[in-house]
Protein backbone atom coordinates (compact mmCIF):
# COMPACT_ATOMS: atom_id res chain seq x y z
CA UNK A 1 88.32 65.26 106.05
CA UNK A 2 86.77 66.38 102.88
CA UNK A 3 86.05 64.78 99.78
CA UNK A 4 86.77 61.45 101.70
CA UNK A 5 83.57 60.83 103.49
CA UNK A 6 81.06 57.96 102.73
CA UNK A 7 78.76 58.20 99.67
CA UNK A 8 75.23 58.79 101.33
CA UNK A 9 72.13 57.08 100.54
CA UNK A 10 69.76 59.21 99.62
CA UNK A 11 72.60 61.34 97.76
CA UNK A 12 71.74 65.02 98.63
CA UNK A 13 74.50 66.60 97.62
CA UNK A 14 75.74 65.58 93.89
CA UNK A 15 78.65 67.63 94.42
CA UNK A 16 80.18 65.28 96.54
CA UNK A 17 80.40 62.88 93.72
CA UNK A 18 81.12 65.50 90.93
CA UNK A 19 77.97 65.68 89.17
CA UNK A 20 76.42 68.79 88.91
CA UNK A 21 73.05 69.67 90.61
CA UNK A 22 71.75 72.27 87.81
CA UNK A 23 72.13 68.91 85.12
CA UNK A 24 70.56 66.55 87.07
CA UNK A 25 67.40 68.81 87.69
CA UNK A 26 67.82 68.84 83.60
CA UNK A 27 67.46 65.14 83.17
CA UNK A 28 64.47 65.55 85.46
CA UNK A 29 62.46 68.00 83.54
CA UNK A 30 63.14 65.71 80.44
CA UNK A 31 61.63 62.59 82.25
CA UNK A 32 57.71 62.46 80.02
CA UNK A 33 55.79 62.35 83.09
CA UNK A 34 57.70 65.26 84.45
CA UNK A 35 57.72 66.99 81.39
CA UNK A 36 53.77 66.28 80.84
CA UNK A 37 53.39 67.47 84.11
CA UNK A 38 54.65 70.69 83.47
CA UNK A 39 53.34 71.61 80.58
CA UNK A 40 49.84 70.84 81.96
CA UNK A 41 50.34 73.55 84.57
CA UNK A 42 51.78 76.21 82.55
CA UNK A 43 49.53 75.72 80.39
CA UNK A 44 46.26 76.06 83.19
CA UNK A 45 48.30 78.88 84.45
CA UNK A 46 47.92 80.90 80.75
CA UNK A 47 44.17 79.95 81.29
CA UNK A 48 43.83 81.11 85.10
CA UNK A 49 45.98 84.58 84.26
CA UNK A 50 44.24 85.70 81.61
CA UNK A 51 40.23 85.03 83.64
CA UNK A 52 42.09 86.68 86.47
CA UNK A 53 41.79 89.89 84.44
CA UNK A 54 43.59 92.95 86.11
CA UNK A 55 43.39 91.80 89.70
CA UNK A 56 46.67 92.08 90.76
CA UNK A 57 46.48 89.99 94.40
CA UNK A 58 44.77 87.63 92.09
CA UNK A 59 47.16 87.22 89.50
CA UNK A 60 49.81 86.40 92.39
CA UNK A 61 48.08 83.74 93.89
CA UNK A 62 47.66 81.53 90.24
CA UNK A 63 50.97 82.33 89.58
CA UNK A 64 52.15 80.84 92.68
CA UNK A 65 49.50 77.98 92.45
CA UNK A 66 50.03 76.86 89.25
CA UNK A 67 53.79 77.37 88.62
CA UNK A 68 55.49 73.68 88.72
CA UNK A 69 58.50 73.34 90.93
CA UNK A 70 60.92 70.27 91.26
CA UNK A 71 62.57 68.71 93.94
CA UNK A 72 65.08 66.20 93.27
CA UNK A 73 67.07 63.55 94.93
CA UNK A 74 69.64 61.48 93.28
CA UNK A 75 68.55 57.53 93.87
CA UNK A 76 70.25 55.93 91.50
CA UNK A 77 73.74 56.28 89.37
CA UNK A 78 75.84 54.15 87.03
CA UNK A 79 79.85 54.33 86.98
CA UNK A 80 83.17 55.34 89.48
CA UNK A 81 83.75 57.58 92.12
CA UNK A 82 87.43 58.33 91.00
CA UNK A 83 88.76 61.17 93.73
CA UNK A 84 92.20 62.72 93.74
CA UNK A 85 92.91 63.79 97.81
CA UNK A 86 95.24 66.83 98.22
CA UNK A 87 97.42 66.16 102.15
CA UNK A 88 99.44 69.10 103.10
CA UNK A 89 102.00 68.02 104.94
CA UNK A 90 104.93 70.19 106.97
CA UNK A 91 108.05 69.34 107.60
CA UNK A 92 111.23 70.95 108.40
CA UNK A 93 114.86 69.91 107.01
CA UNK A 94 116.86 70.15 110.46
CA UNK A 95 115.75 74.25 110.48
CA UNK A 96 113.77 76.03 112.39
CA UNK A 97 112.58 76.93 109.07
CA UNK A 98 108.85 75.15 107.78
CA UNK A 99 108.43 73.80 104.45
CA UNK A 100 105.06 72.86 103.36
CA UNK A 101 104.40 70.39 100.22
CA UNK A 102 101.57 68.63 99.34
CA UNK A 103 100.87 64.86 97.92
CA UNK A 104 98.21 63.75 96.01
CA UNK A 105 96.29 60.08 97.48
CA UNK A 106 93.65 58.11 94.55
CA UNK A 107 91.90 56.26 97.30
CA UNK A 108 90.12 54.23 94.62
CA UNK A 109 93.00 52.73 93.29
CA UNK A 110 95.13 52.76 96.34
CA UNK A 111 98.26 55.06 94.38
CA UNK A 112 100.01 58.43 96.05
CA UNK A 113 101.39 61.22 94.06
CA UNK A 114 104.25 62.83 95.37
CA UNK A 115 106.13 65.57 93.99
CA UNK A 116 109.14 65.46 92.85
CA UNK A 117 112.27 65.44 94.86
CA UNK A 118 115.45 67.47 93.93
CA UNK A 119 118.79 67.62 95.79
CA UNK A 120 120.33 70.88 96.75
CA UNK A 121 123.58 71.62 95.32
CA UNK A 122 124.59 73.52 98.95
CA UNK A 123 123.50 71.18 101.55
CA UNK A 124 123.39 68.10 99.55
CA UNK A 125 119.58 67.58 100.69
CA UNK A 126 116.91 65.89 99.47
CA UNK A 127 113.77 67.64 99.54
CA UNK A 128 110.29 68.32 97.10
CA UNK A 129 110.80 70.86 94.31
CA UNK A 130 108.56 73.44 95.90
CA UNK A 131 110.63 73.81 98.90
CA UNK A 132 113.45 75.34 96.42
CA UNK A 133 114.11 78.96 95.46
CA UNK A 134 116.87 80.26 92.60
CA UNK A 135 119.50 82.53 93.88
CA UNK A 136 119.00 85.44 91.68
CA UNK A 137 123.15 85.97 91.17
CA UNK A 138 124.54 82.15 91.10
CA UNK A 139 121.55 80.63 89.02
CA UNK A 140 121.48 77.85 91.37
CA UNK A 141 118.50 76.59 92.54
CA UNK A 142 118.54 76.18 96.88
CA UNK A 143 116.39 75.46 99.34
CA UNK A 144 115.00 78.51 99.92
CA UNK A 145 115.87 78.68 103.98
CA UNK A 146 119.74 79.21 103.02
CA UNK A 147 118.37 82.32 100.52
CA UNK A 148 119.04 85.88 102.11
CA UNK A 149 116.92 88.85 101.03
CA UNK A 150 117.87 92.01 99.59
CA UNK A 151 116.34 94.96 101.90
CA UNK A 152 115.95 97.15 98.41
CA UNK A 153 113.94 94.60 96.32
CA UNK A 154 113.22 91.63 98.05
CA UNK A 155 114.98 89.37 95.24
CA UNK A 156 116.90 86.50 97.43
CA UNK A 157 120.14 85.34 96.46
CA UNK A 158 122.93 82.99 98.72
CA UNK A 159 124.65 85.30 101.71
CA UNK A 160 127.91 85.74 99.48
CA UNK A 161 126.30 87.63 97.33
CA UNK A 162 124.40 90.28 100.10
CA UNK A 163 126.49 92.99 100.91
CA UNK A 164 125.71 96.34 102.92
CA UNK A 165 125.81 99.62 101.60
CA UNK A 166 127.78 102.03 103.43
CA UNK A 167 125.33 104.53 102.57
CA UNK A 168 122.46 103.93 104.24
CA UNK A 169 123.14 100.16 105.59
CA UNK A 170 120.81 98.19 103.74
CA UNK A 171 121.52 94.70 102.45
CA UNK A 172 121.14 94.04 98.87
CA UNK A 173 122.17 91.81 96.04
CA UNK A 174 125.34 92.86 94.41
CA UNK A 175 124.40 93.77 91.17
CA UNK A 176 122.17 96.03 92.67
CA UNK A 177 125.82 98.11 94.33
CA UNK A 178 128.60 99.37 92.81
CA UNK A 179 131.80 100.69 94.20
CA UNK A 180 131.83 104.52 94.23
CA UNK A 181 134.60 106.70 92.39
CA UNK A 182 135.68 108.49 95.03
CA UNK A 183 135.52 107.01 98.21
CA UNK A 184 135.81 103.45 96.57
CA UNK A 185 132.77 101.74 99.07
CA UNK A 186 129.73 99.63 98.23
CA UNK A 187 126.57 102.14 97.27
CA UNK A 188 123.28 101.40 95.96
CA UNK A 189 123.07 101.60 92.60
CA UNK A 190 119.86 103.76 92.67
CA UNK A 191 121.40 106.40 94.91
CA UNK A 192 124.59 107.37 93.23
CA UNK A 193 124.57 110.18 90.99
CA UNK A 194 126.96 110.65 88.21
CA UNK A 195 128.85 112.97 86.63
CA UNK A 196 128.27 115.05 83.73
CA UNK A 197 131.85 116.54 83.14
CA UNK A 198 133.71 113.04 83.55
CA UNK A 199 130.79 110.75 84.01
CA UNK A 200 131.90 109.22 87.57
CA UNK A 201 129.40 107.66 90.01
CA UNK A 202 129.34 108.89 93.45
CA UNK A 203 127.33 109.51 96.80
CA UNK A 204 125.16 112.37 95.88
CA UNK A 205 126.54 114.22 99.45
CA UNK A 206 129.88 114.70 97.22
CA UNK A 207 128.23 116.74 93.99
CA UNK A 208 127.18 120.16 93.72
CA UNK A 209 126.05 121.88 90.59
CA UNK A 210 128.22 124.51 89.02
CA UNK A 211 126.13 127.79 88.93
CA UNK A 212 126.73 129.03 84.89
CA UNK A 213 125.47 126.22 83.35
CA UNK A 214 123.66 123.63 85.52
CA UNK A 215 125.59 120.75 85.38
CA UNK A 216 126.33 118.66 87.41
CA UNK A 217 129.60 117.31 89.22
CA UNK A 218 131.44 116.14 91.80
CA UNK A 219 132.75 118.90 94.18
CA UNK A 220 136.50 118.38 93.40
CA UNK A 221 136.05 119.20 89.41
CA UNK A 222 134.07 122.49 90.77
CA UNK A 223 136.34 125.95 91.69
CA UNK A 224 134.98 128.68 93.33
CA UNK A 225 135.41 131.98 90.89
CA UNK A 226 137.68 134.64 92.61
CA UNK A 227 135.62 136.87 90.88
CA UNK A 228 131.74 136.42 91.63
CA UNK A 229 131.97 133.75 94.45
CA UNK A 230 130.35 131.17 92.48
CA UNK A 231 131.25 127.74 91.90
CA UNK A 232 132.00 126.44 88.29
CA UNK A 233 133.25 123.59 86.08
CA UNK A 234 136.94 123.63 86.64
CA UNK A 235 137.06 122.58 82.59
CA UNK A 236 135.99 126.31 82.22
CA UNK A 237 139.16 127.56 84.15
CA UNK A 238 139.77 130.74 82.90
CA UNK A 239 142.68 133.21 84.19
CA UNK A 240 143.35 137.11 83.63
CA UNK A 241 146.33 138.25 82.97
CA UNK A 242 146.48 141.41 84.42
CA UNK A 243 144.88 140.69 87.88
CA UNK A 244 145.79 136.92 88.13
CA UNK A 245 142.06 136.18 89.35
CA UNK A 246 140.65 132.83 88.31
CA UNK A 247 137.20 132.09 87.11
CA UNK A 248 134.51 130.93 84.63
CA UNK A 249 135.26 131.54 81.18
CA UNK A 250 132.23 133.60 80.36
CA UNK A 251 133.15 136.33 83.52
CA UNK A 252 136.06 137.27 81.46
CA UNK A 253 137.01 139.40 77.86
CA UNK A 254 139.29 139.07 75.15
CA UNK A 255 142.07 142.04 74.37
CA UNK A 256 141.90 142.51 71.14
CA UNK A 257 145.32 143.24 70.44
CA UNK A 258 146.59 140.81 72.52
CA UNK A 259 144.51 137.65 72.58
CA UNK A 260 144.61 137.59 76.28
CA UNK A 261 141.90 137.33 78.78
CA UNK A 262 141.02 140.03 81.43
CA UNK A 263 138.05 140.97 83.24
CA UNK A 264 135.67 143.27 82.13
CA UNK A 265 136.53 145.93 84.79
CA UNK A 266 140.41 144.84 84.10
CA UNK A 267 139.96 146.85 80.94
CA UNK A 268 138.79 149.65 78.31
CA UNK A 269 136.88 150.81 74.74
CA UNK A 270 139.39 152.29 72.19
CA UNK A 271 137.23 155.26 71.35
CA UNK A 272 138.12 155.12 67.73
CA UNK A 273 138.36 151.07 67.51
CA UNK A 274 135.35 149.06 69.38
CA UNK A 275 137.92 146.58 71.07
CA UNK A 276 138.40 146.12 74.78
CA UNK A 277 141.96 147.12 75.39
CA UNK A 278 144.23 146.82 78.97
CA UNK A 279 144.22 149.70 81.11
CA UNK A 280 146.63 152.43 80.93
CA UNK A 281 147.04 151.63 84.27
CA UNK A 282 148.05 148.05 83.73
């Protein structure tokens, strides 16, 4: 297992100790006779270079003569070996669901770490703190085996709170549904569409845009005109009074001795007076 093994002798590896190698090579080079050592061949390699003149093969073979290299070995070392042993363990709580958790072992002073334990407010268990999960509606923190996930985020929450939507049959959280205006079932949130005459929520399959000015609605506060075939706001209801034809407001004119609404074909210009008037023959 590592990091429990037997300290070797010679130590080649200082890392299995936790010193490391780069600062005991350091404490080497600032031994005298090591140090001495090396400065004595640099300094015959300055010497060597600069007779070797321009000769490159030359050149190479003082620098690789005369350039000092150190090999170490740790022999020797003053203090404690203090390690800290991570065991994974596995377990399962009467599941078929696996829970891992991990303790900490200080061989050197014979002393375990283990985390800490919580009890589950569901089951009543007993069980480390990293087998638990928070059920994003309740608060409550479970072990996370009795957690169901939501199909549209992932966020997990206890299976009272997972409902299907009766739109497309995904599970989800539910805050993440609401109840539709019209037919009254549990939609996603993201999917419903709302309203811009009286601000309802609904399956989109049950809006439809009126065709004068864009908005849009659900189909039963839209009216097809009698008088173009297009569908409108039924808050823009307008009626003549001569044909009895229903439609947007802006398909239809104003008499202007009477006040009252016809259609444009439904009447005519007073030649003397610029007004739309009713038909003679209304």
């Amino acid at each position: 297992m590592t990091g429990v093994s037997p300290i070797s002798d010679p130590l080649k590896n200082p890392e299995a100790v936790g010193i490391d190698s780069a600062s005991v090579v350091e404490k080497a080079t600032q031994d005298p006779g090591v140090s001495e050592f090396c400065r004595f061949y640099l300094d015959r390699r300055t010497q060597e270079l600069a007779a070797a003149g321009a000769d490159v093969r030359k050149r190479k073979r003082i620098e690789d003569d005369f350039t000092p290299r150190l090999d170490t070995n740790l022999v020797g070392m003053d203090g404690a070996v203090r390690r800290q042993i991570g065991l994974k363990t596995l377990f399962d709580l009467g599941t078929e669901y696996e829970y891992e958790s991990t303790i900490a072992v200080i061989p050197a002073e014979s002393k375990r770490k283990c985390p800490e334990l919580c009890r589950c407010p569901v089951s009543q268990k007993v069980a480390p703190a990293e087998c638990f999960a928070r059920c994003e509606i309740s608060g409550f923190s479970v072990l996370r085996h009795l957690l169901a996930s939501s199909e549209l985020s992932g966020r997990v929450a206890l299976p009272e709170f997972i409902e299907q939507c009766a739109a497309t049959g995904k599970r989800a959280l539910q805050d993440e549904l609401e109840e539709s205006s019209v037919t009254h079932q549990k939609i996603l949130k993201s999917i419903l569409k709302t309203s811009d005459l009286s601000g309802k929520r609904a399956e989109p399959q049950l809006f439809a845009k009126c065709e004068f000015t864009g908005a849009l609605a659900l189909t039963d506060e839209l009216e097809t005109s009698q008088v173009s075939g297009k569908q409108y706001r039924r808050d823009r209801q307008q009626r003549s009074v001569v044909s009895g034809k229903t439609g947007y407001a802006d398909e239809f004119v104003q008499c202007s001795e009477t006040g009252q609404l016809l259609l444009p074909e439904e009447s005519e210009k007073c030649e003397s007076r610029e007004r739309s008037l009713f038909l003679a023959s209304c």
